[in-house]
PDB file of N, CA and C in Angstrom:
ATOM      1  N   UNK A   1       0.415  28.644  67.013  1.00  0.00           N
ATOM      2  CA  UNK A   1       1.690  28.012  66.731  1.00  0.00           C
ATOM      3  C   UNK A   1       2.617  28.071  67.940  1.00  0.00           C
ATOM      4  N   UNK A   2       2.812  29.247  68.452  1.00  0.00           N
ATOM      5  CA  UNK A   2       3.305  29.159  69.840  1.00  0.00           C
ATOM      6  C   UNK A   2       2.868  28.290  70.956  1.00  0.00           C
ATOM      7  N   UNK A   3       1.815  28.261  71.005  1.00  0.00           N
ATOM      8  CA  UNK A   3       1.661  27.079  71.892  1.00  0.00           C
ATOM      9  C   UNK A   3       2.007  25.980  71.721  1.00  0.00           C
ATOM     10  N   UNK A   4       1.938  25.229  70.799  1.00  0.00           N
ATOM     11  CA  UNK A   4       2.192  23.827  70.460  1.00  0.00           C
ATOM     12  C   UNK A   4       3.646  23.696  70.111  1.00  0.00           C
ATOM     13  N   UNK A   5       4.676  24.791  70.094  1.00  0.00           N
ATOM     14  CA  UNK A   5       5.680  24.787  69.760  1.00  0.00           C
ATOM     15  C   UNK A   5       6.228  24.857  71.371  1.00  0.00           C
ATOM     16  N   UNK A   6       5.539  24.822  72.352  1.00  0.00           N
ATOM     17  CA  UNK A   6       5.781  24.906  73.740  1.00  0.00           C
ATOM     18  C   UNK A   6       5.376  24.156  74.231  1.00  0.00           C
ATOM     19  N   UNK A   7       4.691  22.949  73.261  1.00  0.00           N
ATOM     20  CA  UNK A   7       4.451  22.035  73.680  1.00  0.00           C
ATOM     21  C   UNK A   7       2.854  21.383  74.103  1.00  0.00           C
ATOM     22  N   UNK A   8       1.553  22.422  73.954  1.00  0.00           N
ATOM     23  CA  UNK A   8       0.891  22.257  74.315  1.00  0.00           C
ATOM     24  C   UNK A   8      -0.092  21.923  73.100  1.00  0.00           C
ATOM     25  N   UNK A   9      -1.028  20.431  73.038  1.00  0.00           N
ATOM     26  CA  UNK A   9      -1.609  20.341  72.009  1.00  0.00           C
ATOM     27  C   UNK A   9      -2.944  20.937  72.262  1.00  0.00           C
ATOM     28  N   UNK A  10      -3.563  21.749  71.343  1.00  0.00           N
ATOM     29  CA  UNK A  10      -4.884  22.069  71.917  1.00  0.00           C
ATOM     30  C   UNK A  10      -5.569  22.026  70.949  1.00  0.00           C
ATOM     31  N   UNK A  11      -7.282  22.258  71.149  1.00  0.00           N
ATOM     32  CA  UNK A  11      -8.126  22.869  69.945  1.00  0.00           C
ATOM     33  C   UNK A  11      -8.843  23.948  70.143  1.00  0.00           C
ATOM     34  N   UNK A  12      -9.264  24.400  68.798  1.00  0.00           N
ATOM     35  CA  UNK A  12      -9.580  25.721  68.883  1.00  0.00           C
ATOM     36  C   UNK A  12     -11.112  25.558  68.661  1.00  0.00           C
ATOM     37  N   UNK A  13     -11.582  26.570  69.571  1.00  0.00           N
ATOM     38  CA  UNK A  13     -13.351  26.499  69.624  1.00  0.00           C
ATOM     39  C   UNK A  13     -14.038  25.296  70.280  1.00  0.00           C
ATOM     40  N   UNK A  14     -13.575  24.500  70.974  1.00  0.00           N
ATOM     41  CA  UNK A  14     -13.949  23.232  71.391  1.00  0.00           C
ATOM     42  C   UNK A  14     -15.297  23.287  72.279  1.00  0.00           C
ATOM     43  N   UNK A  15     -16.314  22.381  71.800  1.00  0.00           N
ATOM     44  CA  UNK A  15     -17.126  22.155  73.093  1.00  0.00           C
ATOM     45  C   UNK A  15     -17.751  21.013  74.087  1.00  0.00           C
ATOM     46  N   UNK A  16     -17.022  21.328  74.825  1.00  0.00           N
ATOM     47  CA  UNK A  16     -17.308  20.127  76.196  1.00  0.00           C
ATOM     48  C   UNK A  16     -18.474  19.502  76.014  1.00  0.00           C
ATOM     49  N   UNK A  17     -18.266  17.801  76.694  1.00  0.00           N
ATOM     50  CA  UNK A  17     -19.582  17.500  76.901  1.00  0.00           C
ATOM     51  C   UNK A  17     -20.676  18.046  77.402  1.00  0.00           C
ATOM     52  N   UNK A  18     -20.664  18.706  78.120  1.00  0.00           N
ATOM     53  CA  UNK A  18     -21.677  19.592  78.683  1.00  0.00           C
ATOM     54  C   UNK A  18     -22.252  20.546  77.692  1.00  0.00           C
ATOM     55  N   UNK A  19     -21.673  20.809  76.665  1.00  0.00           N
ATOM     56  CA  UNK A  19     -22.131  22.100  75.804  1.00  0.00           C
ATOM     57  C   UNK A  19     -21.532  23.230  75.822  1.00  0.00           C
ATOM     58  N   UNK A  20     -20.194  23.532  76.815  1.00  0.00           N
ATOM     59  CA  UNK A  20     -20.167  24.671  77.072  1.00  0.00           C
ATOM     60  C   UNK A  20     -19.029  24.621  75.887  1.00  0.00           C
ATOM     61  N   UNK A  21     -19.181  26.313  75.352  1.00  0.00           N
ATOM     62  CA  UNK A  21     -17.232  26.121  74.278  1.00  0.00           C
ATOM     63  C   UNK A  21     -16.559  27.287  75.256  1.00  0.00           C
ATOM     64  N   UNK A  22     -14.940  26.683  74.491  1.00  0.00           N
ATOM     65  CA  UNK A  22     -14.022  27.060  75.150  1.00  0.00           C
ATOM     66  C   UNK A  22     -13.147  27.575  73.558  1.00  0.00           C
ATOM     67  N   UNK A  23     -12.449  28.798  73.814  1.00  0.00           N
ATOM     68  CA  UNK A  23     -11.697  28.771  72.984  1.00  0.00           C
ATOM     69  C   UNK A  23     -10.486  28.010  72.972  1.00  0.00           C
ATOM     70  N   UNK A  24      -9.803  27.448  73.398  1.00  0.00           N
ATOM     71  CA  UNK A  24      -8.231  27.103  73.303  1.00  0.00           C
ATOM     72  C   UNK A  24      -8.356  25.622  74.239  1.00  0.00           C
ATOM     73  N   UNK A  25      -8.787  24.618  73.903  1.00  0.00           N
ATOM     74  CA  UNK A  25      -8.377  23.589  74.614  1.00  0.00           C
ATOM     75  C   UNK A  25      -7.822  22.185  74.456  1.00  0.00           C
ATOM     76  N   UNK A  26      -7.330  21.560  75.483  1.00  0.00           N
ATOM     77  CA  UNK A  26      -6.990  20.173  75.635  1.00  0.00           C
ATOM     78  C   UNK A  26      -8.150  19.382  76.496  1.00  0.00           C
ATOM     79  N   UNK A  27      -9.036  18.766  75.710  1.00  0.00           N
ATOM     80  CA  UNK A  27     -10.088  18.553  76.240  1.00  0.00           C
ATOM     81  C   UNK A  27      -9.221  16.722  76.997  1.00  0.00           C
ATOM     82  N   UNK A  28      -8.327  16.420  76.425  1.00  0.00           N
ATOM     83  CA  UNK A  28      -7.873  15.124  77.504  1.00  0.00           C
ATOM     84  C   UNK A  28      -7.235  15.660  78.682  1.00  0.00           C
ATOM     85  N   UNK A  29      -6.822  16.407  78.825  1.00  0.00           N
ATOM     86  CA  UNK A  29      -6.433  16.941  79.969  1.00  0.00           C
ATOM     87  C   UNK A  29      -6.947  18.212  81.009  1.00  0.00           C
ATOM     88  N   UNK A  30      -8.773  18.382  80.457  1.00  0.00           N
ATOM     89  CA  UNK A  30      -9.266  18.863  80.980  1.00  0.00           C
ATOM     90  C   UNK A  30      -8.542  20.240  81.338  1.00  0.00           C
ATOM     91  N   UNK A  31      -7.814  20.788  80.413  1.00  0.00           N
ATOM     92  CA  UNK A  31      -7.505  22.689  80.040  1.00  0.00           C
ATOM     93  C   UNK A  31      -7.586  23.280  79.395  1.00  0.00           C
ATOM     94  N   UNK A  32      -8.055  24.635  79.514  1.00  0.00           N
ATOM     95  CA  UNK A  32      -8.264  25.170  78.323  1.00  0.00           C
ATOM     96  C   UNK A  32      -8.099  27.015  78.734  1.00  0.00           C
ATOM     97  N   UNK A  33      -8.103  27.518  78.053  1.00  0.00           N
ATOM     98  CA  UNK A  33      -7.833  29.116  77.670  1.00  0.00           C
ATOM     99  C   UNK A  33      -8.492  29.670  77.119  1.00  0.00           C
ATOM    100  N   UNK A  34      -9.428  30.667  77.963  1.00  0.00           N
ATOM    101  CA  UNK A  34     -10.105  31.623  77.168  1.00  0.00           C
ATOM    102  C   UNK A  34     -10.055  32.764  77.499  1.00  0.00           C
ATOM    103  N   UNK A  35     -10.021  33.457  76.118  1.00  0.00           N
ATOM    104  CA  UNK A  35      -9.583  35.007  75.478  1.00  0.00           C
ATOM    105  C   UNK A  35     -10.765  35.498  75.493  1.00  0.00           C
ATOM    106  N   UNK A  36     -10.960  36.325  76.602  1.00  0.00           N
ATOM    107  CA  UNK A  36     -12.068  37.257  76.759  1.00  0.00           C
ATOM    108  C   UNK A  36     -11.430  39.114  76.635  1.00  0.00           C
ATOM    109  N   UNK A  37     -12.027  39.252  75.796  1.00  0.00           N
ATOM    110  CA  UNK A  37     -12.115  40.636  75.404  1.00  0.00           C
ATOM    111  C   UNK A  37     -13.472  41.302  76.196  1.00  0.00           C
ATOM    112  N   UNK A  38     -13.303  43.075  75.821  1.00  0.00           N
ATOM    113  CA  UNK A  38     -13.883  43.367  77.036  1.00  0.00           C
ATOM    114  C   UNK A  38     -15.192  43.635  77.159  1.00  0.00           C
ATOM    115  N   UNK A  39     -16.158  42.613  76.361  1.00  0.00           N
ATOM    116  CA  UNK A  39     -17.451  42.814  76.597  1.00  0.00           C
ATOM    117  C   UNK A  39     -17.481  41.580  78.139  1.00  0.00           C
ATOM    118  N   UNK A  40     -16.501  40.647  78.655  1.00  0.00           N
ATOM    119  CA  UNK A  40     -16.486  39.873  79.598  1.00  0.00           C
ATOM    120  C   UNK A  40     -16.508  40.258  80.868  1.00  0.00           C
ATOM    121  N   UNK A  41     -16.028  41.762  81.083  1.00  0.00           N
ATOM    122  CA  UNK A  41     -15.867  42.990  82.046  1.00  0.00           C
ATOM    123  C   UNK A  41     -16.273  44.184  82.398  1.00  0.00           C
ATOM    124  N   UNK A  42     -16.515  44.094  83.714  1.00  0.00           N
ATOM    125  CA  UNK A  42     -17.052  45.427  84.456  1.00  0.00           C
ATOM    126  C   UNK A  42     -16.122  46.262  84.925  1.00  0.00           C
ATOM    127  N   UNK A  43     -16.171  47.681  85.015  1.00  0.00           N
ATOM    128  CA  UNK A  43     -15.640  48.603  85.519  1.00  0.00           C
ATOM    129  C   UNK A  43     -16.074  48.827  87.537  1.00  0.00           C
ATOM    130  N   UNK A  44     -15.123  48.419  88.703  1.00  0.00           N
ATOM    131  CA  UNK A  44     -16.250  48.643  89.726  1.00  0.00           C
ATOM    132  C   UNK A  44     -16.110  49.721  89.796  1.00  0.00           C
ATOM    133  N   UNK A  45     -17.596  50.306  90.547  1.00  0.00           N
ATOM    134  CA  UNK A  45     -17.439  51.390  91.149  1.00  0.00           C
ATOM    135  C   UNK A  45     -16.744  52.329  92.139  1.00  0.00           C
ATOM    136  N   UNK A  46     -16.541  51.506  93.294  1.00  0.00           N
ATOM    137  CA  UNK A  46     -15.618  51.730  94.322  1.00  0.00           C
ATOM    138  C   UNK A  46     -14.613  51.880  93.802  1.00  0.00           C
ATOM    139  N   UNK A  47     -13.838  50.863  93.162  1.00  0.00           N
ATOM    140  CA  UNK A  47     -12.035  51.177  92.851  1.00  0.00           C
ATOM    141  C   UNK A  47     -11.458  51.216  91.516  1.00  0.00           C
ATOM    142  N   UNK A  48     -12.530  50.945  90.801  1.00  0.00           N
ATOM    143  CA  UNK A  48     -12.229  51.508  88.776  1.00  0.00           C
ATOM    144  C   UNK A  48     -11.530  50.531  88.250  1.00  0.00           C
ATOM    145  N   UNK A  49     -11.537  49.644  89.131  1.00  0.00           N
ATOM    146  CA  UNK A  49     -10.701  48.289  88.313  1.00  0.00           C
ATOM    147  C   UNK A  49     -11.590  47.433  87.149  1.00  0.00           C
ATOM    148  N   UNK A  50     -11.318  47.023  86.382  1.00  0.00           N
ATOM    149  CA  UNK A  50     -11.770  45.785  85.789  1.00  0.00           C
ATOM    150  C   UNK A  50     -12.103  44.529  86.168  1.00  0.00           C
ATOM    151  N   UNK A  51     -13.943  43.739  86.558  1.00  0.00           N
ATOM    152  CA  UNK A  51     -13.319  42.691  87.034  1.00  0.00           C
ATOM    153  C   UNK A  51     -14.579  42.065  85.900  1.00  0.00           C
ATOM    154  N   UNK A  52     -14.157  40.557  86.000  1.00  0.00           N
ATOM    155  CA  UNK A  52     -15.228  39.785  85.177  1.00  0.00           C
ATOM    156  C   UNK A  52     -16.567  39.881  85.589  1.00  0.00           C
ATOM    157  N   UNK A  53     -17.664  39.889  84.715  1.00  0.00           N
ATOM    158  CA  UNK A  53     -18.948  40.173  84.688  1.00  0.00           C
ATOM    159  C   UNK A  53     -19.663  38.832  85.296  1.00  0.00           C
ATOM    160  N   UNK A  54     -20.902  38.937  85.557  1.00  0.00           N
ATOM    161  CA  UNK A  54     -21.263  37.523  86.155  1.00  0.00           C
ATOM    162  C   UNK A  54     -21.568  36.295  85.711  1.00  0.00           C
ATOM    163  N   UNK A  55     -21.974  36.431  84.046  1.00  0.00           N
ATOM    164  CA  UNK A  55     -21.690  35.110  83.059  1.00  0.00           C
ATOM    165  C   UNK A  55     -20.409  35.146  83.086  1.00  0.00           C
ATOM    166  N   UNK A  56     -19.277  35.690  83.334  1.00  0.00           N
ATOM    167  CA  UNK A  56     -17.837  34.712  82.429  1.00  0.00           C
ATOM    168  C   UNK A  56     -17.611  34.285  83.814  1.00  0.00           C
ATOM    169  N   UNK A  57     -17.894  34.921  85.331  1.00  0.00           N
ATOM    170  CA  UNK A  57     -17.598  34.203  86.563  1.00  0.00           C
ATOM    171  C   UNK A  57     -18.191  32.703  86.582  1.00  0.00           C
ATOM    172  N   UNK A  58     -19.439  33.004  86.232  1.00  0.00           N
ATOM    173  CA  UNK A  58     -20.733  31.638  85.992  1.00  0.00           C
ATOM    174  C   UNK A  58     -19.867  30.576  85.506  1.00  0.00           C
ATOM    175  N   UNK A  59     -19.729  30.920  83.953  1.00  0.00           N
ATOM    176  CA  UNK A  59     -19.087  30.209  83.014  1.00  0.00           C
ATOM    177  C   UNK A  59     -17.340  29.146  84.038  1.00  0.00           C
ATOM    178  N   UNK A  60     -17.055  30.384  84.671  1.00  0.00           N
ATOM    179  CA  UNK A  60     -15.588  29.365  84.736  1.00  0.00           C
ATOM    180  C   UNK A  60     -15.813  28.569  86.349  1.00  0.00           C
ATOM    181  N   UNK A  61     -16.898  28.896  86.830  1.00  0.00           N
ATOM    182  CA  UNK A  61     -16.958  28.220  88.036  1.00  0.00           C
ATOM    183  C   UNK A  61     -17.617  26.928  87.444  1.00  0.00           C
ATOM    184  N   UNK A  62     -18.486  26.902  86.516  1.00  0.00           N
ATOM    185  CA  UNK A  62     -19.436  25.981  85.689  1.00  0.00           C
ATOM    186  C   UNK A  62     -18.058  24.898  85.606  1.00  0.00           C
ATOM    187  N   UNK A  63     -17.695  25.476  84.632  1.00  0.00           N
ATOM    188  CA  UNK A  63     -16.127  24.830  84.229  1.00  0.00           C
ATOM    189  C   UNK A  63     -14.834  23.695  85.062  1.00  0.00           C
ATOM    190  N   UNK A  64     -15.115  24.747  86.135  1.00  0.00           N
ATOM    191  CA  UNK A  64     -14.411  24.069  87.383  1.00  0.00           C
ATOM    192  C   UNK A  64     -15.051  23.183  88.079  1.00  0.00           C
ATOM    193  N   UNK A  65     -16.200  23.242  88.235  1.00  0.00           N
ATOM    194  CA  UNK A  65     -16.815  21.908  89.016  1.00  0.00           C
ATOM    195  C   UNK A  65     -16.700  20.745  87.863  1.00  0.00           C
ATOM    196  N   UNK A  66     -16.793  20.975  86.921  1.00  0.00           N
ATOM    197  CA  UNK A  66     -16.518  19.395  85.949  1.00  0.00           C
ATOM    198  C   UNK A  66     -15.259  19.440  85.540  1.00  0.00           C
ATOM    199  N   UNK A  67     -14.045  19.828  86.278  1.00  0.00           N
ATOM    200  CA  UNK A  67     -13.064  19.554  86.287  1.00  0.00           C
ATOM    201  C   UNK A  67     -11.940  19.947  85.936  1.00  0.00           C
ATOM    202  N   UNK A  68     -12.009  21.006  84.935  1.00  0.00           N
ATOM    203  CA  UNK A  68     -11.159  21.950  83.913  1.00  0.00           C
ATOM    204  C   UNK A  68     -10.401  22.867  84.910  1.00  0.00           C
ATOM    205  N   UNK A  69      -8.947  23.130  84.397  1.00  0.00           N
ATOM    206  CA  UNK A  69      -8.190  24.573  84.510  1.00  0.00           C
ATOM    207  C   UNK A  69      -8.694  24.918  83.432  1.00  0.00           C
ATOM    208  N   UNK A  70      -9.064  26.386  83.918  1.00  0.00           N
ATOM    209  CA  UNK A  70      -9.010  27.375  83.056  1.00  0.00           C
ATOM    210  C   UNK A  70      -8.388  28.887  83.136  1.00  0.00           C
ATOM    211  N   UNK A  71      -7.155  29.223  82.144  1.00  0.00           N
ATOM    212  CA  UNK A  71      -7.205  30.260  82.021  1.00  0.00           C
ATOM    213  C   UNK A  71      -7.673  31.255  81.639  1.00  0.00           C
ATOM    214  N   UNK A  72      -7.864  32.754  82.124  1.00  0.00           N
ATOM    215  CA  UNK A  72      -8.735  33.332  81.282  1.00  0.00           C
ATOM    216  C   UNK A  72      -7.133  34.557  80.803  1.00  0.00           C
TER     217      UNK A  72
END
């Protein structure tokens, strides 16, 4: 509701021509938002940070070459 009350129309669970889904998108305007919780993330070793694992990197570079913003 917040979103669309901000103006943004989206859908929920959507999946691209390609096959891939997205949680949160505007598939005419090629954006979308996805809510990754933390099975999407690694702990590194060196500096203990959190960073994305190599499917959700896969996934949003996938994403970006056919054209999409995506937030994560």
């Amino acid at each position: 509701a917040m979103l669309e009350q901000m103006g943004w129309s989206h859908r929920f669970e959507h999946e691209t021509k390609e096959g891939i889904s997205l949680d949160l998108a505007d598939p005419d305007a090629k954006c979308a938002v996805e809510v990754d919780g933390p099975s999407h993330y690694l702990r590194d070793a060196t500096s203990g940070e959190y960073v994305a694992n190599g499917a959700t990197r896969f996934k949003t570079r996938l994403l970006r070459n056919f054209g999409w913003q995506i937030a994560n």
